[in-house]
PDB file of N, CA and C in Angstrom:
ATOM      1  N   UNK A   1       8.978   2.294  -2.795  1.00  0.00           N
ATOM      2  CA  UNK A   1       8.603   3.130  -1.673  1.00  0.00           C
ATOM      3  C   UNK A   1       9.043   2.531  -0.337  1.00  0.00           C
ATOM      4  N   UNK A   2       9.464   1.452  -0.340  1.00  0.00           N
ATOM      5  CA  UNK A   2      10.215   0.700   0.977  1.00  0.00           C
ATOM      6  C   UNK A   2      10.784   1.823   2.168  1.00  0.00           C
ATOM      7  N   UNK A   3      10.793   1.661   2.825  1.00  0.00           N
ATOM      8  CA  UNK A   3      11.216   2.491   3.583  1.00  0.00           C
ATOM      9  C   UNK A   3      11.287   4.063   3.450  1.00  0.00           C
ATOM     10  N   UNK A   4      10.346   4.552   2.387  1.00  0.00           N
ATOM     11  CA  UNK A   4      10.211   6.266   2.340  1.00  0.00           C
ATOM     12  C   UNK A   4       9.153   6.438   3.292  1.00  0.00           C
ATOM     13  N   UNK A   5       8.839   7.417   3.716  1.00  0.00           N
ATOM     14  CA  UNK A   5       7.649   7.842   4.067  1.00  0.00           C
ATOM     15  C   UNK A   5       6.533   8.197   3.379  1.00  0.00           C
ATOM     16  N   UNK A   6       5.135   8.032   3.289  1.00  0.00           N
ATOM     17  CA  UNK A   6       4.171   8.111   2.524  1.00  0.00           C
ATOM     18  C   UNK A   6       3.083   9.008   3.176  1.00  0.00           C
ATOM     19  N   UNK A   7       2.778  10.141   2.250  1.00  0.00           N
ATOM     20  CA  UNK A   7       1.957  11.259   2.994  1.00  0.00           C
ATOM     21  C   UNK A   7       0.667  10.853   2.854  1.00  0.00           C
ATOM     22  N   UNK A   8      -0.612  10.612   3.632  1.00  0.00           N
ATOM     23  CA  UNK A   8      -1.869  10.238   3.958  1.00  0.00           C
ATOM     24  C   UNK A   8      -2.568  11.034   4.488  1.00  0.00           C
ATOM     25  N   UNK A   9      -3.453  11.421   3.703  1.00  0.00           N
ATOM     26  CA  UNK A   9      -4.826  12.251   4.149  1.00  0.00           C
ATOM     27  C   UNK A   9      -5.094  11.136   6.016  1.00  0.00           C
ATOM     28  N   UNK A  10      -5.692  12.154   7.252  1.00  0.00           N
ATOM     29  CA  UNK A  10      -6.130  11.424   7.920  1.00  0.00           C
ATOM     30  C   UNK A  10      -7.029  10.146   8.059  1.00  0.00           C
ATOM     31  N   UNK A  11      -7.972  10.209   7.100  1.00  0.00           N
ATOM     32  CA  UNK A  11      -9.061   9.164   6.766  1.00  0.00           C
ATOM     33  C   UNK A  11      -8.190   7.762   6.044  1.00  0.00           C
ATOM     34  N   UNK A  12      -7.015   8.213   5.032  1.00  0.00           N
ATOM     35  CA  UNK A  12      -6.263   7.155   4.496  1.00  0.00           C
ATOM     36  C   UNK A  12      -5.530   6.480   5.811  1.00  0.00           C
ATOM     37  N   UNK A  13      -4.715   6.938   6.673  1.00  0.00           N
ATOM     38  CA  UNK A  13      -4.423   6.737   7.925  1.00  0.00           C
ATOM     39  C   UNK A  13      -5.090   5.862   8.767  1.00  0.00           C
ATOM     40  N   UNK A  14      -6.162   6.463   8.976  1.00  0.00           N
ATOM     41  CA  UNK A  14      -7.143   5.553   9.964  1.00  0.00           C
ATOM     42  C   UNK A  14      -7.871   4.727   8.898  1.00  0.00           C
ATOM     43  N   UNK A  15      -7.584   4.458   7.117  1.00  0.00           N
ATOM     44  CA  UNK A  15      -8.717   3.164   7.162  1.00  0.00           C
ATOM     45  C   UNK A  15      -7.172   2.113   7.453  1.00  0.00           C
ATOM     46  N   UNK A  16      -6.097   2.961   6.999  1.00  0.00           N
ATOM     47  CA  UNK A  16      -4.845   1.510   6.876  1.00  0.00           C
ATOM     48  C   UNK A  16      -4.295   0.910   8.506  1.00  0.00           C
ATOM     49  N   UNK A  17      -4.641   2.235   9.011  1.00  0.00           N
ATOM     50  CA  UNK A  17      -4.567   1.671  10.881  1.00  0.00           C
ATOM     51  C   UNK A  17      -5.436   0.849  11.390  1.00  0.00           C
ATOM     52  N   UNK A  18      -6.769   1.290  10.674  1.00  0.00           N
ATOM     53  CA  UNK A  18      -7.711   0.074  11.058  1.00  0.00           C
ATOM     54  C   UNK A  18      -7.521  -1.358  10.427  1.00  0.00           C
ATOM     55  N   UNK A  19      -7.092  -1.656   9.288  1.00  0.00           N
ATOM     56  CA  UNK A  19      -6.669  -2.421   8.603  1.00  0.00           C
ATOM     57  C   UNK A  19      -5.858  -2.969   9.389  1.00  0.00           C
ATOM     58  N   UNK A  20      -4.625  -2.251   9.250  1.00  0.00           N
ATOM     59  CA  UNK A  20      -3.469  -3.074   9.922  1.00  0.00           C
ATOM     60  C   UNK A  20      -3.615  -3.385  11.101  1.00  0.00           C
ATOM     61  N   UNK A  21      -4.054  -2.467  11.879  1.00  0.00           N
ATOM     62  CA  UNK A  21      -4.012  -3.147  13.295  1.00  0.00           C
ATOM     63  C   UNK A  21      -4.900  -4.918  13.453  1.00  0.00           C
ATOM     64  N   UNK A  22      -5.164  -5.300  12.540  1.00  0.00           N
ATOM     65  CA  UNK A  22      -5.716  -6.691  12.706  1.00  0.00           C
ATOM     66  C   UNK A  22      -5.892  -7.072  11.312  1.00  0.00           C
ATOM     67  N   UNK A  23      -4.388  -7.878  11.414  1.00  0.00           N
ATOM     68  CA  UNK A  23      -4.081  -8.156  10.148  1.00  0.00           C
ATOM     69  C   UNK A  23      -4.394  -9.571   9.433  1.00  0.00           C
ATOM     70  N   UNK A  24      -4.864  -9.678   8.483  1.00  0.00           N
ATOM     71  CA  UNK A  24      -5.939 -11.258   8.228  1.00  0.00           C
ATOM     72  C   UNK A  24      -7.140 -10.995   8.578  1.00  0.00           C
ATOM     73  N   UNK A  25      -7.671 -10.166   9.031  1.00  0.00           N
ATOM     74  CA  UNK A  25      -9.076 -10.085   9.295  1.00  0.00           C
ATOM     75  C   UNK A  25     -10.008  -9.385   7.996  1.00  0.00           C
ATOM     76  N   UNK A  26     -10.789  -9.774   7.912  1.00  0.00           N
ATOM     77  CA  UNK A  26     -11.656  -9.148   6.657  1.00  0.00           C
ATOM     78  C   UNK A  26     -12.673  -8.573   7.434  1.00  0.00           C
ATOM     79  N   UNK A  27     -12.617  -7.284   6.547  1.00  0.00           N
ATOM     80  CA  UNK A  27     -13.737  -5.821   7.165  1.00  0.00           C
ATOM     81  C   UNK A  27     -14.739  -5.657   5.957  1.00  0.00           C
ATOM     82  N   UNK A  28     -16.085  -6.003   6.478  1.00  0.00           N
ATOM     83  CA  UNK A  28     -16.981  -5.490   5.187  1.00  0.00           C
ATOM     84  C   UNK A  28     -16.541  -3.809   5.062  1.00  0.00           C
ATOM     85  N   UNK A  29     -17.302  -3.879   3.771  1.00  0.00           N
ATOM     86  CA  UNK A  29     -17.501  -2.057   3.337  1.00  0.00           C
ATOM     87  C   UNK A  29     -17.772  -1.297   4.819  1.00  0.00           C
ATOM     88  N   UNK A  30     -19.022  -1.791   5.458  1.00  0.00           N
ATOM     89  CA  UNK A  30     -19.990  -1.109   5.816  1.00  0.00           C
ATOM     90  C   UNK A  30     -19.226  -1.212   7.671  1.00  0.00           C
ATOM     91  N   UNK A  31     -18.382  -1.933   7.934  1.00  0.00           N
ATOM     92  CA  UNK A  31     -17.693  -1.742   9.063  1.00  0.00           C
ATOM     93  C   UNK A  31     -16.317  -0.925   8.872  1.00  0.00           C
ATOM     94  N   UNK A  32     -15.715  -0.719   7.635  1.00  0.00           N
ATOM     95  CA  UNK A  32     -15.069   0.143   7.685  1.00  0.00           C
ATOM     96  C   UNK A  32     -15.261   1.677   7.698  1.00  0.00           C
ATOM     97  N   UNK A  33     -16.532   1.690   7.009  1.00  0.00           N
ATOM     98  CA  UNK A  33     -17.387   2.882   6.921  1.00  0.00           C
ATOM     99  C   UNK A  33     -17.547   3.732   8.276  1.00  0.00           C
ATOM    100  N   UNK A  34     -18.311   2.506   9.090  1.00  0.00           N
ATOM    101  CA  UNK A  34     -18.500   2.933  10.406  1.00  0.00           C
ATOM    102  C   UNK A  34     -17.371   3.355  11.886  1.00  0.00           C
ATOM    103  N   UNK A  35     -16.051   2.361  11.411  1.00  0.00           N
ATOM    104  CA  UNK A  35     -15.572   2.617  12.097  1.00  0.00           C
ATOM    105  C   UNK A  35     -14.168   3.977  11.727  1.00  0.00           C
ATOM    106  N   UNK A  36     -14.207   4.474  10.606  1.00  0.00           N
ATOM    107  CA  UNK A  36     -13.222   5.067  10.145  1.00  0.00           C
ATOM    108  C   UNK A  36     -14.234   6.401   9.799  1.00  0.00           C
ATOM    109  N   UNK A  37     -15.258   6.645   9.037  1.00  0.00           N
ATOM    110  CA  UNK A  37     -16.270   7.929   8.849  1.00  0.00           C
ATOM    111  C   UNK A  37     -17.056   7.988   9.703  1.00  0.00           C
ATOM    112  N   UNK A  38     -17.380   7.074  10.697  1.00  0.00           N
ATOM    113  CA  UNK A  38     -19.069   7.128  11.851  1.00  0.00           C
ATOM    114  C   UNK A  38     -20.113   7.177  11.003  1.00  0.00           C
ATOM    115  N   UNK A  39     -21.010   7.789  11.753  1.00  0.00           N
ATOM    116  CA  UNK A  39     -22.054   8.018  11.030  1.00  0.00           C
ATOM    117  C   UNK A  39     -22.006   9.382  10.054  1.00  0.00           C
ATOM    118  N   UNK A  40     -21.390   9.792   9.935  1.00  0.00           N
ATOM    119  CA  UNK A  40     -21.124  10.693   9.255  1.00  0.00           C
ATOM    120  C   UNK A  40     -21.214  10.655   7.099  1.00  0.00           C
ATOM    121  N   UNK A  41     -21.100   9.399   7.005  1.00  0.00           N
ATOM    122  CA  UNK A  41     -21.470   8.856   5.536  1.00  0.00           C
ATOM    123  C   UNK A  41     -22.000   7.331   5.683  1.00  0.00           C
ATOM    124  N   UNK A  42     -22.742   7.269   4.586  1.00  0.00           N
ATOM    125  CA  UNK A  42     -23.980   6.169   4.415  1.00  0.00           C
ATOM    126  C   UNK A  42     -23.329   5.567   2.923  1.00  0.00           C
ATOM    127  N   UNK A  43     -22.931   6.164   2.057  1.00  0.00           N
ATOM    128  CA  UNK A  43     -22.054   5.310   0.641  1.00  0.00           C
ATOM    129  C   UNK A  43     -20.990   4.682   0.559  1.00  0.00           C
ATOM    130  N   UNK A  44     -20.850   3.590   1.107  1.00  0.00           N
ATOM    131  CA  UNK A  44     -20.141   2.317   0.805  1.00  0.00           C
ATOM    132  C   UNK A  44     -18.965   2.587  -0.321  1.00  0.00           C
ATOM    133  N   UNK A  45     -19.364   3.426  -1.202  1.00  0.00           N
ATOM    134  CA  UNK A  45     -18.470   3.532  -2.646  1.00  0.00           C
ATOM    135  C   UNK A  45     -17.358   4.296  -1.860  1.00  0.00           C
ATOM    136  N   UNK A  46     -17.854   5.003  -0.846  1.00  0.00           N
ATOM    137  CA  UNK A  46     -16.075   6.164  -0.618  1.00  0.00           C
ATOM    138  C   UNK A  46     -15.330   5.136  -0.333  1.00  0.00           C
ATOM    139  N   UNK A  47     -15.632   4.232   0.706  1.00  0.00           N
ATOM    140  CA  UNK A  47     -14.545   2.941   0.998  1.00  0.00           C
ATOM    141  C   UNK A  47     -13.847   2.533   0.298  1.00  0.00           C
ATOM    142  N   UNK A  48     -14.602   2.502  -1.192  1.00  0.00           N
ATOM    143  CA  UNK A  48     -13.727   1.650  -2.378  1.00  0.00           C
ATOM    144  C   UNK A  48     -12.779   2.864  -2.781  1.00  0.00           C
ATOM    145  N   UNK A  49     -13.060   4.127  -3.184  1.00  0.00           N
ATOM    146  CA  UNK A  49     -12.232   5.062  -3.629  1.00  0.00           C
ATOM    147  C   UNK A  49     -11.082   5.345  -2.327  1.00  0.00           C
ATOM    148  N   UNK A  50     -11.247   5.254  -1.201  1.00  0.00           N
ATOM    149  CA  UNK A  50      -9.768   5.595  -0.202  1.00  0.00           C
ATOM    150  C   UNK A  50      -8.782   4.755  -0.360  1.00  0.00           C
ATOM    151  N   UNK A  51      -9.503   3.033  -0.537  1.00  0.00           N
ATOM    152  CA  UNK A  51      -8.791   2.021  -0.649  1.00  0.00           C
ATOM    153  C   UNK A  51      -7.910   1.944  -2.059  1.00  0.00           C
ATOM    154  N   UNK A  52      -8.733   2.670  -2.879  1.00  0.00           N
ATOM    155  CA  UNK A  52      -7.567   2.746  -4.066  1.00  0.00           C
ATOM    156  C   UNK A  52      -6.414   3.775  -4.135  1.00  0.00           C
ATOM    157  N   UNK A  53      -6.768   4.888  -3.668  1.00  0.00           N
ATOM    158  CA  UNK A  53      -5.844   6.211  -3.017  1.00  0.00           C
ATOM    159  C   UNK A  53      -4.918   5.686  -2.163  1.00  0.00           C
ATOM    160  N   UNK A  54      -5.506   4.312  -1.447  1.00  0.00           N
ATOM    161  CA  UNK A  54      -4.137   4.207  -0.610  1.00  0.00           C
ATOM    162  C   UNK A  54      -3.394   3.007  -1.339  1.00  0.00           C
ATOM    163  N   UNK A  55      -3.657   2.787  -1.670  1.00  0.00           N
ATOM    164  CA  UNK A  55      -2.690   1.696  -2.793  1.00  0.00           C
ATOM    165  C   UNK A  55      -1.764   2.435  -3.601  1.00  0.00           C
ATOM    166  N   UNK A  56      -2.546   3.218  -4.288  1.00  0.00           N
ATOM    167  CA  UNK A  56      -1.549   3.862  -5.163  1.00  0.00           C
ATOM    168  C   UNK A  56      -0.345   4.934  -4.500  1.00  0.00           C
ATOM    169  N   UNK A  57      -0.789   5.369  -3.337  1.00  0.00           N
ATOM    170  CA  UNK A  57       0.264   5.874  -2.312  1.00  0.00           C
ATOM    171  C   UNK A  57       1.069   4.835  -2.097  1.00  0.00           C
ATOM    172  N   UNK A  58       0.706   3.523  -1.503  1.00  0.00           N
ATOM    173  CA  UNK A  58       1.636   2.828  -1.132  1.00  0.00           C
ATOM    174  C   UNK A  58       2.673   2.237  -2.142  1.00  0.00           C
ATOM    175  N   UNK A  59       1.784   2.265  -3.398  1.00  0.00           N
ATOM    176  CA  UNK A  59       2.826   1.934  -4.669  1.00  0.00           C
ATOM    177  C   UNK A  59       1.937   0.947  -5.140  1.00  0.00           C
ATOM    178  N   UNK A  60       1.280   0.970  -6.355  1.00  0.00           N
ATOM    179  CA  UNK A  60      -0.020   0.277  -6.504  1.00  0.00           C
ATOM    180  C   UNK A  60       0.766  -1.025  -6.551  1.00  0.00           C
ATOM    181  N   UNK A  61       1.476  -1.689  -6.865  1.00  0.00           N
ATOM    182  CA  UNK A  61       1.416  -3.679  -6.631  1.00  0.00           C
ATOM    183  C   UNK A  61       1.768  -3.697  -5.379  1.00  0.00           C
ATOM    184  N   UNK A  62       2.563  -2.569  -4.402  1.00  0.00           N
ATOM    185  CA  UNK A  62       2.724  -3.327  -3.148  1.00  0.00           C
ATOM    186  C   UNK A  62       0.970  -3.065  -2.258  1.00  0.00           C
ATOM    187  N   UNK A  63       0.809  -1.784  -2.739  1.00  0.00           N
ATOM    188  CA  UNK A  63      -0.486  -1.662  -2.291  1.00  0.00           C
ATOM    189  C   UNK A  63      -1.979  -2.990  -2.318  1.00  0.00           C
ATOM    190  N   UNK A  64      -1.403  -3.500  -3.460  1.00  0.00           N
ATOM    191  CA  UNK A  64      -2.482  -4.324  -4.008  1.00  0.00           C
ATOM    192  C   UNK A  64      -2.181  -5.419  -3.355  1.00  0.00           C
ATOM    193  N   UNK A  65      -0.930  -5.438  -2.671  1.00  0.00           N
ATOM    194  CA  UNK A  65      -0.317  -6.543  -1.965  1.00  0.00           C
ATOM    195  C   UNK A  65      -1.013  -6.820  -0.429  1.00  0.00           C
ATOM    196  N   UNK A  66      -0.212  -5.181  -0.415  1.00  0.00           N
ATOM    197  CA  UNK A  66      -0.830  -5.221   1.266  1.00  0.00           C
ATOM    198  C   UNK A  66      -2.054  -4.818   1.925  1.00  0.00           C
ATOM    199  N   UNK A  67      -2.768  -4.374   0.970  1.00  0.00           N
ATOM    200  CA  UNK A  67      -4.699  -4.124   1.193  1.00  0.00           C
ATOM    201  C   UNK A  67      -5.192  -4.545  -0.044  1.00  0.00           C
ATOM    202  N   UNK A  68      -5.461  -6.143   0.272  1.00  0.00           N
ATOM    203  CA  UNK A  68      -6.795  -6.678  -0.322  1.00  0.00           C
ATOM    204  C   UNK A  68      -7.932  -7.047  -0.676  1.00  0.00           C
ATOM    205  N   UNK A  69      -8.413  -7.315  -1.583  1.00  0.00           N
ATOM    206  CA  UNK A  69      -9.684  -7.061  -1.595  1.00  0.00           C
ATOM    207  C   UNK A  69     -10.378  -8.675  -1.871  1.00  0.00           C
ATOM    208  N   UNK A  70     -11.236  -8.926  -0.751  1.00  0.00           N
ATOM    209  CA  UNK A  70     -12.091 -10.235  -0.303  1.00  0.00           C
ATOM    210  C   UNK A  70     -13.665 -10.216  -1.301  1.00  0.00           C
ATOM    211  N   UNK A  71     -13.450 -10.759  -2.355  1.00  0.00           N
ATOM    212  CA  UNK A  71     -14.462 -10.580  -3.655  1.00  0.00           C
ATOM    213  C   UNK A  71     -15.868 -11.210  -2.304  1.00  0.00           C
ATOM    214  N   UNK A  72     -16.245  -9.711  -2.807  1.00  0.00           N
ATOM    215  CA  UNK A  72     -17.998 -10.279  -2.318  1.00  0.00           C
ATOM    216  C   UNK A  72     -17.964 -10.293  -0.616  1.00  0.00           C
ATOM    217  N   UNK A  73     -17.017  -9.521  -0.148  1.00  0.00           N
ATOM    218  CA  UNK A  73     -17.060  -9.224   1.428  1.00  0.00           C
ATOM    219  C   UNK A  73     -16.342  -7.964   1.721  1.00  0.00           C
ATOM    220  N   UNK A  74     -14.823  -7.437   1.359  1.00  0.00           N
ATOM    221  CA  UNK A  74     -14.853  -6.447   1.789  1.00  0.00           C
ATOM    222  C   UNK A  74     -12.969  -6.125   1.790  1.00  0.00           C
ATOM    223  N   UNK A  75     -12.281  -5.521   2.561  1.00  0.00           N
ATOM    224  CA  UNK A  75     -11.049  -5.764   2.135  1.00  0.00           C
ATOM    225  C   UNK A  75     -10.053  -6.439   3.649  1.00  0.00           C
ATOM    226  N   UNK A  76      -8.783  -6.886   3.276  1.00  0.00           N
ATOM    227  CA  UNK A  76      -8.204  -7.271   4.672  1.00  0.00           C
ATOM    228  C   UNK A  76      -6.657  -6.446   3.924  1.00  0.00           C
ATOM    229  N   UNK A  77      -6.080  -6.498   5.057  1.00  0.00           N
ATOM    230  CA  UNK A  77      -4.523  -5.762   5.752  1.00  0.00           C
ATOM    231  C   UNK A  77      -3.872  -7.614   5.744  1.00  0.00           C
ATOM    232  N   UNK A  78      -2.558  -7.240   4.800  1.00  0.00           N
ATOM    233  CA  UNK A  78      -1.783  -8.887   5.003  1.00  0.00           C
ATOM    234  C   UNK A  78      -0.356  -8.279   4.713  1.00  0.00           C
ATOM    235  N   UNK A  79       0.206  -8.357   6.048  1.00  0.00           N
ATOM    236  CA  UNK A  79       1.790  -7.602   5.605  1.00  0.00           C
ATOM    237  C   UNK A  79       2.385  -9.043   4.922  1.00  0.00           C
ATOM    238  N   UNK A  80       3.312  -8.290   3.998  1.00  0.00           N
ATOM    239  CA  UNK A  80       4.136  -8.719   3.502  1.00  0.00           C
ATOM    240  C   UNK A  80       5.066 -10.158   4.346  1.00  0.00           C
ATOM    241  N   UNK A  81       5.129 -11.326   3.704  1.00  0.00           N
ATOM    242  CA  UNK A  81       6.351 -12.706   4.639  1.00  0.00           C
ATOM    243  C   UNK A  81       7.321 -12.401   4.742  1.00  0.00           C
ATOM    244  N   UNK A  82       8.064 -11.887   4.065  1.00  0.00           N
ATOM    245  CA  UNK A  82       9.278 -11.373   4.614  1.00  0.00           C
ATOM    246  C   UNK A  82       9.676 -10.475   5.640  1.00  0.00           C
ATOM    247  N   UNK A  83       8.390  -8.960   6.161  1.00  0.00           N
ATOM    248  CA  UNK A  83       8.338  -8.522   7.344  1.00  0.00           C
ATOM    249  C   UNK A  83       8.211  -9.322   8.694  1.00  0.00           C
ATOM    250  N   UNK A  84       7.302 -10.969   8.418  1.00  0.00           N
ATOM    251  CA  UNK A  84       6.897 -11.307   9.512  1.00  0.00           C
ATOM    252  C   UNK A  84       8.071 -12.211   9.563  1.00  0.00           C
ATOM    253  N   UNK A  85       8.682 -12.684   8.684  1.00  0.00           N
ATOM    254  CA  UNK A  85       9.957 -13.696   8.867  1.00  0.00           C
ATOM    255  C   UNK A  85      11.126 -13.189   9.185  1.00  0.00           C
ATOM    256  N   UNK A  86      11.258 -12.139   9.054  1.00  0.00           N
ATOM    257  CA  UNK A  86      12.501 -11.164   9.377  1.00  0.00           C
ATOM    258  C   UNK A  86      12.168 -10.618  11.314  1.00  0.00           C
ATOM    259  N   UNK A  87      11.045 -10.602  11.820  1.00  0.00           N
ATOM    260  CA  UNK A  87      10.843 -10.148  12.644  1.00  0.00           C
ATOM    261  C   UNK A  87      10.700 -11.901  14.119  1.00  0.00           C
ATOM    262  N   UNK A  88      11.086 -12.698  13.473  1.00  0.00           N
ATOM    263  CA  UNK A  88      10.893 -13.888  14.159  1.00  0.00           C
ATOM    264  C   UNK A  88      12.185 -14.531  14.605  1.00  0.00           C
TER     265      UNK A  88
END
């Protein structure tokens, strides 16, 4: 999927924008919740189901690559070394 374009529901969008835009940072469930649904949902579980929707959009091993999951805290955004070494 390198360089195709990948079609994203808005919510997939804004959790991987939130993600990416601060990349290495680990987001519990419950701050992604808030900052991507508001108050608008209280179940922690949708977090886990977008995060897998967007993996498998992105191409599930690069997905699994580039949104990970922090056992027992929550997930982080880690682009790929070769984007950041190519860009230096």
């Amino acid at each position: 999927m390198r360089g195709e374009p990948v079609a994203l529901t808005p919510r997939e969008f804004s959790l991987l924008a939130t993600l990416a835009g601060q990349p290495g940072r680990v987001f519990t469930r419950a701050q992604l919740l808030e900052r991507v649904w508001g108050a608008e949902y209280y179940d922690e579980h949708v977090v886990d189901v977008h995060v897998a929707n967007l993996r498998h959009k992105l191409g599930d091993e690069a997905g699994q690559a580039l949104v990970q999951t922090v056992r027992g805290v929550g997930y982080r955004f880690s682009p790929p070394a070769t984007s950041r070494a190519a860009n230096v």
